[in-house]
C-alpha atoms as a PDB file:
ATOM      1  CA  UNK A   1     -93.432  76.520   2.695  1.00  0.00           C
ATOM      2  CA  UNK A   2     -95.504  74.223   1.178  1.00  0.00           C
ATOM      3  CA  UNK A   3     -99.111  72.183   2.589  1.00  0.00           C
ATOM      4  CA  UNK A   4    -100.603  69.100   1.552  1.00  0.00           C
ATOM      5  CA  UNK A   5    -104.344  68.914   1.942  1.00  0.00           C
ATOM      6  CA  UNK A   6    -104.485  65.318   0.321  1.00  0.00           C
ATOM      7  CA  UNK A   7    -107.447  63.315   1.339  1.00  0.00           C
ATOM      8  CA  UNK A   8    -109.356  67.016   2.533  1.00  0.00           C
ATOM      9  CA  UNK A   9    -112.336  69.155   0.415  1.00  0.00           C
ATOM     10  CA  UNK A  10    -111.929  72.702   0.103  1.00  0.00           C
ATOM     11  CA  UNK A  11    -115.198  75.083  -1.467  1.00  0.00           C
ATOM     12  CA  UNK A  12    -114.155  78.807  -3.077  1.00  0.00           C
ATOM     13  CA  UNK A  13    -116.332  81.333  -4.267  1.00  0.00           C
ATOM     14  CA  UNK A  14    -115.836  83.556  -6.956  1.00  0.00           C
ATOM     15  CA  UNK A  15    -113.402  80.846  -8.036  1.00  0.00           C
ATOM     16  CA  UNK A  16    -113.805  81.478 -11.635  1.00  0.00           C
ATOM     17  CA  UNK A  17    -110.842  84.158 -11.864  1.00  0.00           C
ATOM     18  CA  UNK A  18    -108.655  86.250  -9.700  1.00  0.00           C
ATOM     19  CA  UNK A  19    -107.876  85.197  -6.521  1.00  0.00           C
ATOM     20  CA  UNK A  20    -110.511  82.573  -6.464  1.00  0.00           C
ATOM     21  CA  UNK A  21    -109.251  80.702  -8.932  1.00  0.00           C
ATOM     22  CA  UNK A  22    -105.417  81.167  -7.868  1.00  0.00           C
ATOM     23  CA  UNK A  23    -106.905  79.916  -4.854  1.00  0.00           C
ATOM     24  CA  UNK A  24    -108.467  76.719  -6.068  1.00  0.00           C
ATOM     25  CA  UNK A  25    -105.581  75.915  -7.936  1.00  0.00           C
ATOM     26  CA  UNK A  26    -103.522  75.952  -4.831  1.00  0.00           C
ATOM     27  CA  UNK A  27    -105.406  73.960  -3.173  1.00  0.00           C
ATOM     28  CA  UNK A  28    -105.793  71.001  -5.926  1.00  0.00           C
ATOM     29  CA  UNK A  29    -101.782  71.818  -6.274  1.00  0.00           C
ATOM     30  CA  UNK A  30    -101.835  70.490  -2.596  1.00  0.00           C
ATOM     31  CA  UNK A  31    -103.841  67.486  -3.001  1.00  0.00           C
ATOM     32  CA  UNK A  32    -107.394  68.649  -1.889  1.00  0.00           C
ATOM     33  CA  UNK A  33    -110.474  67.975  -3.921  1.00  0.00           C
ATOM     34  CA  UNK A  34    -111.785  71.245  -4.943  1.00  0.00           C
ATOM     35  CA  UNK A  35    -115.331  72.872  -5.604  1.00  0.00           C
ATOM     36  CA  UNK A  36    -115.321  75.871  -7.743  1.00  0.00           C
ATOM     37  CA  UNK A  37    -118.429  77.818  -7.487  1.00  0.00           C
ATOM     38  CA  UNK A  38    -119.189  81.277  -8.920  1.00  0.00           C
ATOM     39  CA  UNK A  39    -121.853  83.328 -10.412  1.00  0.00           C
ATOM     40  CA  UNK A  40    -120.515  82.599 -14.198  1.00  0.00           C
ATOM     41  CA  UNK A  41    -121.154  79.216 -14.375  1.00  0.00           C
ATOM     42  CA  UNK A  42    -119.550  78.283 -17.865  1.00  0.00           C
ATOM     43  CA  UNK A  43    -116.553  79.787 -16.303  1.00  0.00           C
ATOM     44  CA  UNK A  44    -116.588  78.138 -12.947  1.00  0.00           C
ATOM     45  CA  UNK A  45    -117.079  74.769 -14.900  1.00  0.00           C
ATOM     46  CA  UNK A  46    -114.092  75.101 -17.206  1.00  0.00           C
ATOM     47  CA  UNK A  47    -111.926  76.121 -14.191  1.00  0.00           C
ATOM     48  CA  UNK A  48    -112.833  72.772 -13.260  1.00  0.00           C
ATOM     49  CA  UNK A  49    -112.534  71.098 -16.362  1.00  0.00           C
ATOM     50  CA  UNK A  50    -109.199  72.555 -16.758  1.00  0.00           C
ATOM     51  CA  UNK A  51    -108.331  71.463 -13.453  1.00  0.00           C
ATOM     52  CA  UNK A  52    -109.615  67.515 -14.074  1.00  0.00           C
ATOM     53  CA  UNK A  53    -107.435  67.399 -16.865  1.00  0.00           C
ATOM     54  CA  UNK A  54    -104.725  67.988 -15.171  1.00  0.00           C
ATOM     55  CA  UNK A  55    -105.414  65.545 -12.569  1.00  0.00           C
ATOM     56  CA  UNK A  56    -107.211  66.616  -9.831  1.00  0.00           C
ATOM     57  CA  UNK A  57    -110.668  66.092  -8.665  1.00  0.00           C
ATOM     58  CA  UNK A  58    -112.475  68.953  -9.086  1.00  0.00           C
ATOM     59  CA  UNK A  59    -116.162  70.246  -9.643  1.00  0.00           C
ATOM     60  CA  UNK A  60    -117.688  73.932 -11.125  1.00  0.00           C
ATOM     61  CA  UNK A  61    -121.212  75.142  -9.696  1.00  0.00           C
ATOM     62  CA  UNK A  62    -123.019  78.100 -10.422  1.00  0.00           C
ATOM     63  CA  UNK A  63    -123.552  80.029  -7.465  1.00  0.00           C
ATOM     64  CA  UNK A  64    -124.932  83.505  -6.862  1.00  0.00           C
ATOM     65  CA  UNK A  65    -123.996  83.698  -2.905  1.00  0.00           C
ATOM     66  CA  UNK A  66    -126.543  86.516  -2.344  1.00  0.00           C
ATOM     67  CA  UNK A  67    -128.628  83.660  -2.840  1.00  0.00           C
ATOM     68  CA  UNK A  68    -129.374  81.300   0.348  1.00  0.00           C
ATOM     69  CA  UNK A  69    -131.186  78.644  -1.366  1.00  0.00           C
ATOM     70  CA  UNK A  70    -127.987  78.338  -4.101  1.00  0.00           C
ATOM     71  CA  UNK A  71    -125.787  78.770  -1.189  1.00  0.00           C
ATOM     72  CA  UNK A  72    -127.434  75.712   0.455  1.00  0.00           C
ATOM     73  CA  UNK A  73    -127.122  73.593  -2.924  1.00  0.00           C
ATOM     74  CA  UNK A  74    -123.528  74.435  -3.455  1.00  0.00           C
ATOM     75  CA  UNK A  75    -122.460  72.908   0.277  1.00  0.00           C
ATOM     76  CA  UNK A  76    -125.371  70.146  -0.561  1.00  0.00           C
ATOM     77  CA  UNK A  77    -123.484  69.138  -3.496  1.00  0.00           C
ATOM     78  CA  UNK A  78    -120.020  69.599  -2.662  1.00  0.00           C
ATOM     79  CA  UNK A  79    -120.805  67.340   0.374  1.00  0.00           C
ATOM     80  CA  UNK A  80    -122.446  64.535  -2.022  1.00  0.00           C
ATOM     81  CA  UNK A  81    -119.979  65.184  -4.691  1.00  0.00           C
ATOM     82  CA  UNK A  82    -116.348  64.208  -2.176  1.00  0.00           C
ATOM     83  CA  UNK A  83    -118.303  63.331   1.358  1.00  0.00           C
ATOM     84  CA  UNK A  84    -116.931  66.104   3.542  1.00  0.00           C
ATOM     85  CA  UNK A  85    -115.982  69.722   3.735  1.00  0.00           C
ATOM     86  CA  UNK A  86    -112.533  70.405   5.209  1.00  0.00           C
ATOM     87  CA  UNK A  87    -111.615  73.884   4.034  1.00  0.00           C
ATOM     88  CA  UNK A  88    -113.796  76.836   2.601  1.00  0.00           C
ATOM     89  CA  UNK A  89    -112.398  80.409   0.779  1.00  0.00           C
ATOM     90  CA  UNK A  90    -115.558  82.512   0.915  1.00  0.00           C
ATOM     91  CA  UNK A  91    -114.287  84.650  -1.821  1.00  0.00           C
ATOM     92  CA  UNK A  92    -116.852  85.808  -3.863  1.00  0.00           C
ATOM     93  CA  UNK A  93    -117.749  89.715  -3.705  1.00  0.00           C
ATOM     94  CA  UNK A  94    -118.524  92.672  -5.920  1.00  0.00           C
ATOM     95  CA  UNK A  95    -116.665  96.404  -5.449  1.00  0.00           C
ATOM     96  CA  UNK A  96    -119.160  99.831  -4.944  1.00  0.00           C
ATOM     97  CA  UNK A  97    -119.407 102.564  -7.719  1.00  0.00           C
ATOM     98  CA  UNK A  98    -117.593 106.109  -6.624  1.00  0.00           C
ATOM     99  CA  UNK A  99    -119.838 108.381  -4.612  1.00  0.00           C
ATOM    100  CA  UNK A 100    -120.150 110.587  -1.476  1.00  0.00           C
ATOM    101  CA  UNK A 101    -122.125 109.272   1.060  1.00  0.00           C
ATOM    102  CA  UNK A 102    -125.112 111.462   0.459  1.00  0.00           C
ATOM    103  CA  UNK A 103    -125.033 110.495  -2.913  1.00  0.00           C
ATOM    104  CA  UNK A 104    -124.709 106.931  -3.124  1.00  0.00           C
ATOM    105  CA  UNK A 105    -127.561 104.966  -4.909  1.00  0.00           C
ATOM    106  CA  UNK A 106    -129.613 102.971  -1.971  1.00  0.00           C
ATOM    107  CA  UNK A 107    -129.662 100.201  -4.817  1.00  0.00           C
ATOM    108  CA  UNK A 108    -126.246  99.873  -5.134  1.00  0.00           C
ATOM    109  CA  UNK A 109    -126.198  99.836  -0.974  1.00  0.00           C
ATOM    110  CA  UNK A 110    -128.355  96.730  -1.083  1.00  0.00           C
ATOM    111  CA  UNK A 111    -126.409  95.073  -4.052  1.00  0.00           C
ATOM    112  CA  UNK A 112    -122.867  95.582  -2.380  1.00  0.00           C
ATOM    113  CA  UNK A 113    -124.102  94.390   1.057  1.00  0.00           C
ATOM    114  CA  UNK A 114    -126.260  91.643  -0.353  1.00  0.00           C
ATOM    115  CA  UNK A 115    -122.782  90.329  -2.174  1.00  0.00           C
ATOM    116  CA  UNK A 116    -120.147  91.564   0.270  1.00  0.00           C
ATOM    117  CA  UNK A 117    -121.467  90.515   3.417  1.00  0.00           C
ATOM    118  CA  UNK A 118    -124.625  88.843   3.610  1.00  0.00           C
ATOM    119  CA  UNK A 119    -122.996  85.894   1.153  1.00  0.00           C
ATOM    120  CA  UNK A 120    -120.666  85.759   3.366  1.00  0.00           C
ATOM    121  CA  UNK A 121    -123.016  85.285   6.376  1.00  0.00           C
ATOM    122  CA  UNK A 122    -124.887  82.835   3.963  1.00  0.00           C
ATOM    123  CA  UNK A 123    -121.969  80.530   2.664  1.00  0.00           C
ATOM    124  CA  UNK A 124    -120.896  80.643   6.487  1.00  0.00           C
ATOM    125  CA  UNK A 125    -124.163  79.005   7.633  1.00  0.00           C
ATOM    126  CA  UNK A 126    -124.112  76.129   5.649  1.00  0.00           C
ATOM    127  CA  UNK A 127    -120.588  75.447   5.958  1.00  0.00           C
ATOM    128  CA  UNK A 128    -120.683  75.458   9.571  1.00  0.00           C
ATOM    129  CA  UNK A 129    -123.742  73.262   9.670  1.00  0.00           C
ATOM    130  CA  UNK A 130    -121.490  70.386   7.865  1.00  0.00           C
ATOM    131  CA  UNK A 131    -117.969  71.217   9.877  1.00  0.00           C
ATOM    132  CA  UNK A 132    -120.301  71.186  12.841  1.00  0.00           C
ATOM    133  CA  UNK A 133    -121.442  67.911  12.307  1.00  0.00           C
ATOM    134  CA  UNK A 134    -117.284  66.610  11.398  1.00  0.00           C
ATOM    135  CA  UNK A 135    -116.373  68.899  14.407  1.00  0.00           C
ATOM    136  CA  UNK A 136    -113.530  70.010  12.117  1.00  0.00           C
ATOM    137  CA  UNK A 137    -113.077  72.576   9.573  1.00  0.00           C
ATOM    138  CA  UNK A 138    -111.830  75.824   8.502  1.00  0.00           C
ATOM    139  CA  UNK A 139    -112.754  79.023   7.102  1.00  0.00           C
ATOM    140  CA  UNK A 140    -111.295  81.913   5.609  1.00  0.00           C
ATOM    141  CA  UNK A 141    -113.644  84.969   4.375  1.00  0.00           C
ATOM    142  CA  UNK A 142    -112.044  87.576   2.301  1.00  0.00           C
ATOM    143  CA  UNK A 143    -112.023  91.140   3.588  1.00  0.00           C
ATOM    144  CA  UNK A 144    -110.137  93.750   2.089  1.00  0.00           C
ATOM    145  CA  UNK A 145    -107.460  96.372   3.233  1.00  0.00           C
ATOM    146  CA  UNK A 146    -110.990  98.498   3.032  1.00  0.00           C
ATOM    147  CA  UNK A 147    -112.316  96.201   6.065  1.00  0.00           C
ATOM    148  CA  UNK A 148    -109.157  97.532   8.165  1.00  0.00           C
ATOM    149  CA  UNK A 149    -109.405 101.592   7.166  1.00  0.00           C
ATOM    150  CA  UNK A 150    -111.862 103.973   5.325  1.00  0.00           C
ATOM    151  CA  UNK A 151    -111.169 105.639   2.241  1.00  0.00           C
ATOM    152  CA  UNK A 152    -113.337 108.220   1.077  1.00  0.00           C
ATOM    153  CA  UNK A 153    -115.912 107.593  -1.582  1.00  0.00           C
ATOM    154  CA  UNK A 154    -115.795 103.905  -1.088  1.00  0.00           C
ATOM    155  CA  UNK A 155    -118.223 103.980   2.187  1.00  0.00           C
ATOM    156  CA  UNK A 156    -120.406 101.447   0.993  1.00  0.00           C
ATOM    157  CA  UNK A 157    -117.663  98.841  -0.212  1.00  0.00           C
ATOM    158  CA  UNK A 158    -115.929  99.886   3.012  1.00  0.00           C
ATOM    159  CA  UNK A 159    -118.837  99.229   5.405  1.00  0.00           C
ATOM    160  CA  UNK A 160    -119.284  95.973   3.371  1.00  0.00           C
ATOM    161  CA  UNK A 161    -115.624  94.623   4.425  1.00  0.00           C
ATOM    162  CA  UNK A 162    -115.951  95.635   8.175  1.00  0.00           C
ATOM    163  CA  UNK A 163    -118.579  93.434   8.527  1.00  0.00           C
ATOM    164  CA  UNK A 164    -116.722  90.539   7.103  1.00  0.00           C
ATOM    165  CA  UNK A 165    -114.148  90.991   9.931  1.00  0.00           C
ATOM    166  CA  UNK A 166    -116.622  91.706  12.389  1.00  0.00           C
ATOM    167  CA  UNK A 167    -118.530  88.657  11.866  1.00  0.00           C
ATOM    168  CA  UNK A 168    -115.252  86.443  11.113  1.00  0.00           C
ATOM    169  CA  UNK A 169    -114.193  87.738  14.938  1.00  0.00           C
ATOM    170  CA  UNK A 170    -117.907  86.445  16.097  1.00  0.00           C
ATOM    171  CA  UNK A 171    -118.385  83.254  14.459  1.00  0.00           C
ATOM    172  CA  UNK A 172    -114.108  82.758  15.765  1.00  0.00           C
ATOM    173  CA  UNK A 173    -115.144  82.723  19.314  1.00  0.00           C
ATOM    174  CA  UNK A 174    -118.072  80.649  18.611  1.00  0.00           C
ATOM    175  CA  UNK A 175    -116.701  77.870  16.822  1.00  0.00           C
ATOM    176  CA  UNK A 176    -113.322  77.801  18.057  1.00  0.00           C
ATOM    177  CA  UNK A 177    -114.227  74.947  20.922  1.00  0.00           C
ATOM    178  CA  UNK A 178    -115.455  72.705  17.937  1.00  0.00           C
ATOM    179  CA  UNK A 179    -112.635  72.723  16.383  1.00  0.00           C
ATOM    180  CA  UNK A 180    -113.458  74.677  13.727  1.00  0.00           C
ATOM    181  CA  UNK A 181    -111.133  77.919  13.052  1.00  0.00           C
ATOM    182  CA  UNK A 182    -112.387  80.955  11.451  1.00  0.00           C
ATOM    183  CA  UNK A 183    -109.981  83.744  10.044  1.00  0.00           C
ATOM    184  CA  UNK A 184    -110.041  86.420   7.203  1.00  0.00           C
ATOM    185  CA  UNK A 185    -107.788  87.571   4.443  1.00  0.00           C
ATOM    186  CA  UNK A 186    -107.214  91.530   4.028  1.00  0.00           C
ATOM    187  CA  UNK A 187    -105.642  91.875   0.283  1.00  0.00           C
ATOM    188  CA  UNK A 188    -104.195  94.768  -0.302  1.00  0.00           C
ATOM    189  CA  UNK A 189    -104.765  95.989  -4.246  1.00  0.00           C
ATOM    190  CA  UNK A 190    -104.722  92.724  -6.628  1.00  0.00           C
ATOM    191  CA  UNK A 191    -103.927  92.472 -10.209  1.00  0.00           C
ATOM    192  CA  UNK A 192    -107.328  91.042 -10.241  1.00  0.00           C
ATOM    193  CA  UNK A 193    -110.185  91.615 -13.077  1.00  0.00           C
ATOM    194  CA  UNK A 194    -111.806  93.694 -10.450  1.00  0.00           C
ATOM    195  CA  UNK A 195    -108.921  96.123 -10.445  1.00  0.00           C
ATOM    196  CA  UNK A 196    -108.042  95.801 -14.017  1.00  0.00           C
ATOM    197  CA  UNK A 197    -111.611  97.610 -15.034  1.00  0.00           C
ATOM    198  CA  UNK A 198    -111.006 100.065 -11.533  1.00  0.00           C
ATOM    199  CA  UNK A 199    -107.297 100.963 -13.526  1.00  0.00           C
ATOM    200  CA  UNK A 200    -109.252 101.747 -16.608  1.00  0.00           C
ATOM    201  CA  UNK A 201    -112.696 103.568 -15.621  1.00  0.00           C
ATOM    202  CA  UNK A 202    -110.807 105.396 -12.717  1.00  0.00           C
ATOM    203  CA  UNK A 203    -106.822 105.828 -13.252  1.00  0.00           C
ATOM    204  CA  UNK A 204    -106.536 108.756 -10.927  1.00  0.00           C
ATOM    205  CA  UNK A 205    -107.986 107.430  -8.096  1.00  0.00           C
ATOM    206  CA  UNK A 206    -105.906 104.429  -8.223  1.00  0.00           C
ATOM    207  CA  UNK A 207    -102.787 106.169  -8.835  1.00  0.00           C
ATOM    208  CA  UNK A 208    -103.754 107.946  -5.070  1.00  0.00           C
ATOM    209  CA  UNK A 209    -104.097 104.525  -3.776  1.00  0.00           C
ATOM    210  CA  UNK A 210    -100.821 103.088  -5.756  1.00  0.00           C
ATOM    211  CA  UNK A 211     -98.682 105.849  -3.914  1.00  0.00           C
ATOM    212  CA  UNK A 212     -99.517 104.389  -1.093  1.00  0.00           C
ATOM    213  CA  UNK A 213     -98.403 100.864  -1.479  1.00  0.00           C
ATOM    214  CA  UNK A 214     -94.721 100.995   0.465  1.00  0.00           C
ATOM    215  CA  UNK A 215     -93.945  98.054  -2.000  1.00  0.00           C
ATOM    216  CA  UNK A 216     -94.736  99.488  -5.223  1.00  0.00           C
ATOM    217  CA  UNK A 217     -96.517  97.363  -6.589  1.00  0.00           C
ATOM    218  CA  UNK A 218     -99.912  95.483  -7.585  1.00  0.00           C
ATOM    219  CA  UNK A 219    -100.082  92.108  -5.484  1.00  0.00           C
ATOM    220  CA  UNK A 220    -100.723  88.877  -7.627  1.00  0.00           C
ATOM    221  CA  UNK A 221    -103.397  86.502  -7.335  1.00  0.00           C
ATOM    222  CA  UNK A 222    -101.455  83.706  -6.275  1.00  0.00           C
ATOM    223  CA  UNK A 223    -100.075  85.797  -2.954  1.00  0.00           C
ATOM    224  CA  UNK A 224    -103.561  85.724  -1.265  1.00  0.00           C
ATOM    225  CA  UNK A 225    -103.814  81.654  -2.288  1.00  0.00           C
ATOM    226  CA  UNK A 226    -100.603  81.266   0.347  1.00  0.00           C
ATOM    227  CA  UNK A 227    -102.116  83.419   2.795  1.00  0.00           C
ATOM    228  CA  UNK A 228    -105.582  81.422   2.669  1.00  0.00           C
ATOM    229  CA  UNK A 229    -103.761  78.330   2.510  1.00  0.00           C
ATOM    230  CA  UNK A 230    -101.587  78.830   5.499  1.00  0.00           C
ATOM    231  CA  UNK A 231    -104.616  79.808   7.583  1.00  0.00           C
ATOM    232  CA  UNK A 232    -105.981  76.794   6.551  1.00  0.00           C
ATOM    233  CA  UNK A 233    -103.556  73.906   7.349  1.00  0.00           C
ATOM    234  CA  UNK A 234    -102.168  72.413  10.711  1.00  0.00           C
ATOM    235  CA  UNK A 235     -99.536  75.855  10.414  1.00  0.00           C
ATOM    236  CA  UNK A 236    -102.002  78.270  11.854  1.00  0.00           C
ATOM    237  CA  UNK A 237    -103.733  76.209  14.552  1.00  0.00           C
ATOM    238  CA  UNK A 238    -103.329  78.808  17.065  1.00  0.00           C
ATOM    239  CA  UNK A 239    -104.599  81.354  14.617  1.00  0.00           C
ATOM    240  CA  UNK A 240    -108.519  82.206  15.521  1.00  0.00           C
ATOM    241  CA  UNK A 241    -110.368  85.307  14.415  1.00  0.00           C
ATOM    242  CA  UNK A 242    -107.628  86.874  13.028  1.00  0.00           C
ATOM    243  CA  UNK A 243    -107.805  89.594  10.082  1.00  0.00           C
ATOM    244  CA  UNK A 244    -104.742  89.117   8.187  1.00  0.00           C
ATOM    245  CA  UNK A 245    -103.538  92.409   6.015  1.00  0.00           C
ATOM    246  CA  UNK A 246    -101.649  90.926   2.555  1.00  0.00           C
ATOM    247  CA  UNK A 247    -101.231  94.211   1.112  1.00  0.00           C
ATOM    248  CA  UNK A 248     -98.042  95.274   0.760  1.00  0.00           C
ATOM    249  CA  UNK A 249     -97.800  97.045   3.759  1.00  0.00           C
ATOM    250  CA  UNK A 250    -100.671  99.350   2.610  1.00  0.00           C
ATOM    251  CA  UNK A 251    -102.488  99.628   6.168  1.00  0.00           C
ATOM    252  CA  UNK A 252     -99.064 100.196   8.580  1.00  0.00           C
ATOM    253  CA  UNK A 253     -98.519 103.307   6.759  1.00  0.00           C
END
């Protein structure tokens, strides 16, 4: 199946590697003009550049979405930069250090939940402010098999990713009647940076986890760019609210 998003805008986060950037290439693949905005900004702006060279329009901001003033610029200038915003992958998030509950580091509580959920809650704001105004739009936040099920150790990351689907439900039944549809992506485990330094700094935990991935295998990068994509075209219209596992059939076990 393939989408064409010519003439539309689409904003990721965390679009300087991983799914991000699979992500933003799929979408300039399908004709939309694409901002990339992450923390690294020398990164985000090659992606770009990279990107432009091959044809596309394309644009790399740094953006720390823990940040609502930044948050505000990015949709500011994307919106000055190609006039609208048709299509945002609010991508961008950070994974917990190993602990028991009773003795997790508060800071690392704050840091997780200040990434993880409430730059979700920010880059939602501001994108809904300018779909509002278009009365168009969609959204796609990225959750995590660890927003569908707990694993032990991983509370904080965990309770991050629940809130993503719990306010992607919300902000669903809100903005449905304005045409604007709101949906989440649950990957499974990625062959992402993320996971490659998770593989190296803690192999037997993720050999647990590996065992139980009915398919056997890490997911790529570019299989969470179809999913988002697909919630975000004219094939998902009926689609609001929805959580959406891609993970290898990790949480029907």
């Amino acid at each position: 199946m393939t989408f064409s998003f010519e003439n539309q805008v689409a904003l990721v986060t965390g679009a300087a590697s991983g799914m991000g950037l699979a992500t933003a290439k799929a979408f300039a693949a399908a004709g939309a003009s694409v901002t990339l905005a992450d923390i690294n900004e020398d990164a985000a702006r090659a992606a770009a550049a990279e990107l432009v060279a091959a044809g596309h329009e394309a644009i790399g901001i740094r953006c720390d979405v823990a940040n609502m003033e930044e948050v505000e610029a990015m949709v500011n200038e994307t919106v000055a930069t190609f006039g609208r915003l048709d299509a945002a992958f609010n991508n961008a998030g950070v994974q917990s250090p190993v602990a028991e509950t009773a003795d997790a580091d508060p800071k690392d509580y704050d840091f997780v939940m200040g990434v993880n959920l409430r730059g979700i809650w920010n880059c939602m704001k501001y994108e809904l402010i300018q779909m509002r105004k278009q009365g168009s739009g969609t959204i796609v936040n990225n959750s995590s098999l660890g927003g569908l099920v707990g694993i032990a150790e991983r509370g904080i990351y965990h309770a991050s990713k629940h809130g993503v689907v719990g306010l992607t439900k919300s902000a669903g039944l809100e903005y449905a009647p304005k045409g604007i549809r709101i949906n989440a992506v649950c990957p499974g485990i990625i062959a992402t940076p993320m996971v490659t330094v998770m593989l190296e700094t803690q192999p037997e935990a993720m050999d647990v986890m590996m065992k139980d991935v009915p398919i056997g295998r890490l997911g790529r990068a570019e299989e969470i760019a179809d999913a988002v994509l697909w919630l975000s075209s004219p094939a998902s219209t009926f689609v609001i609210g929805h959580a959406l596992p891609v993970d290898g059939g990790y949480t029907v076990r």
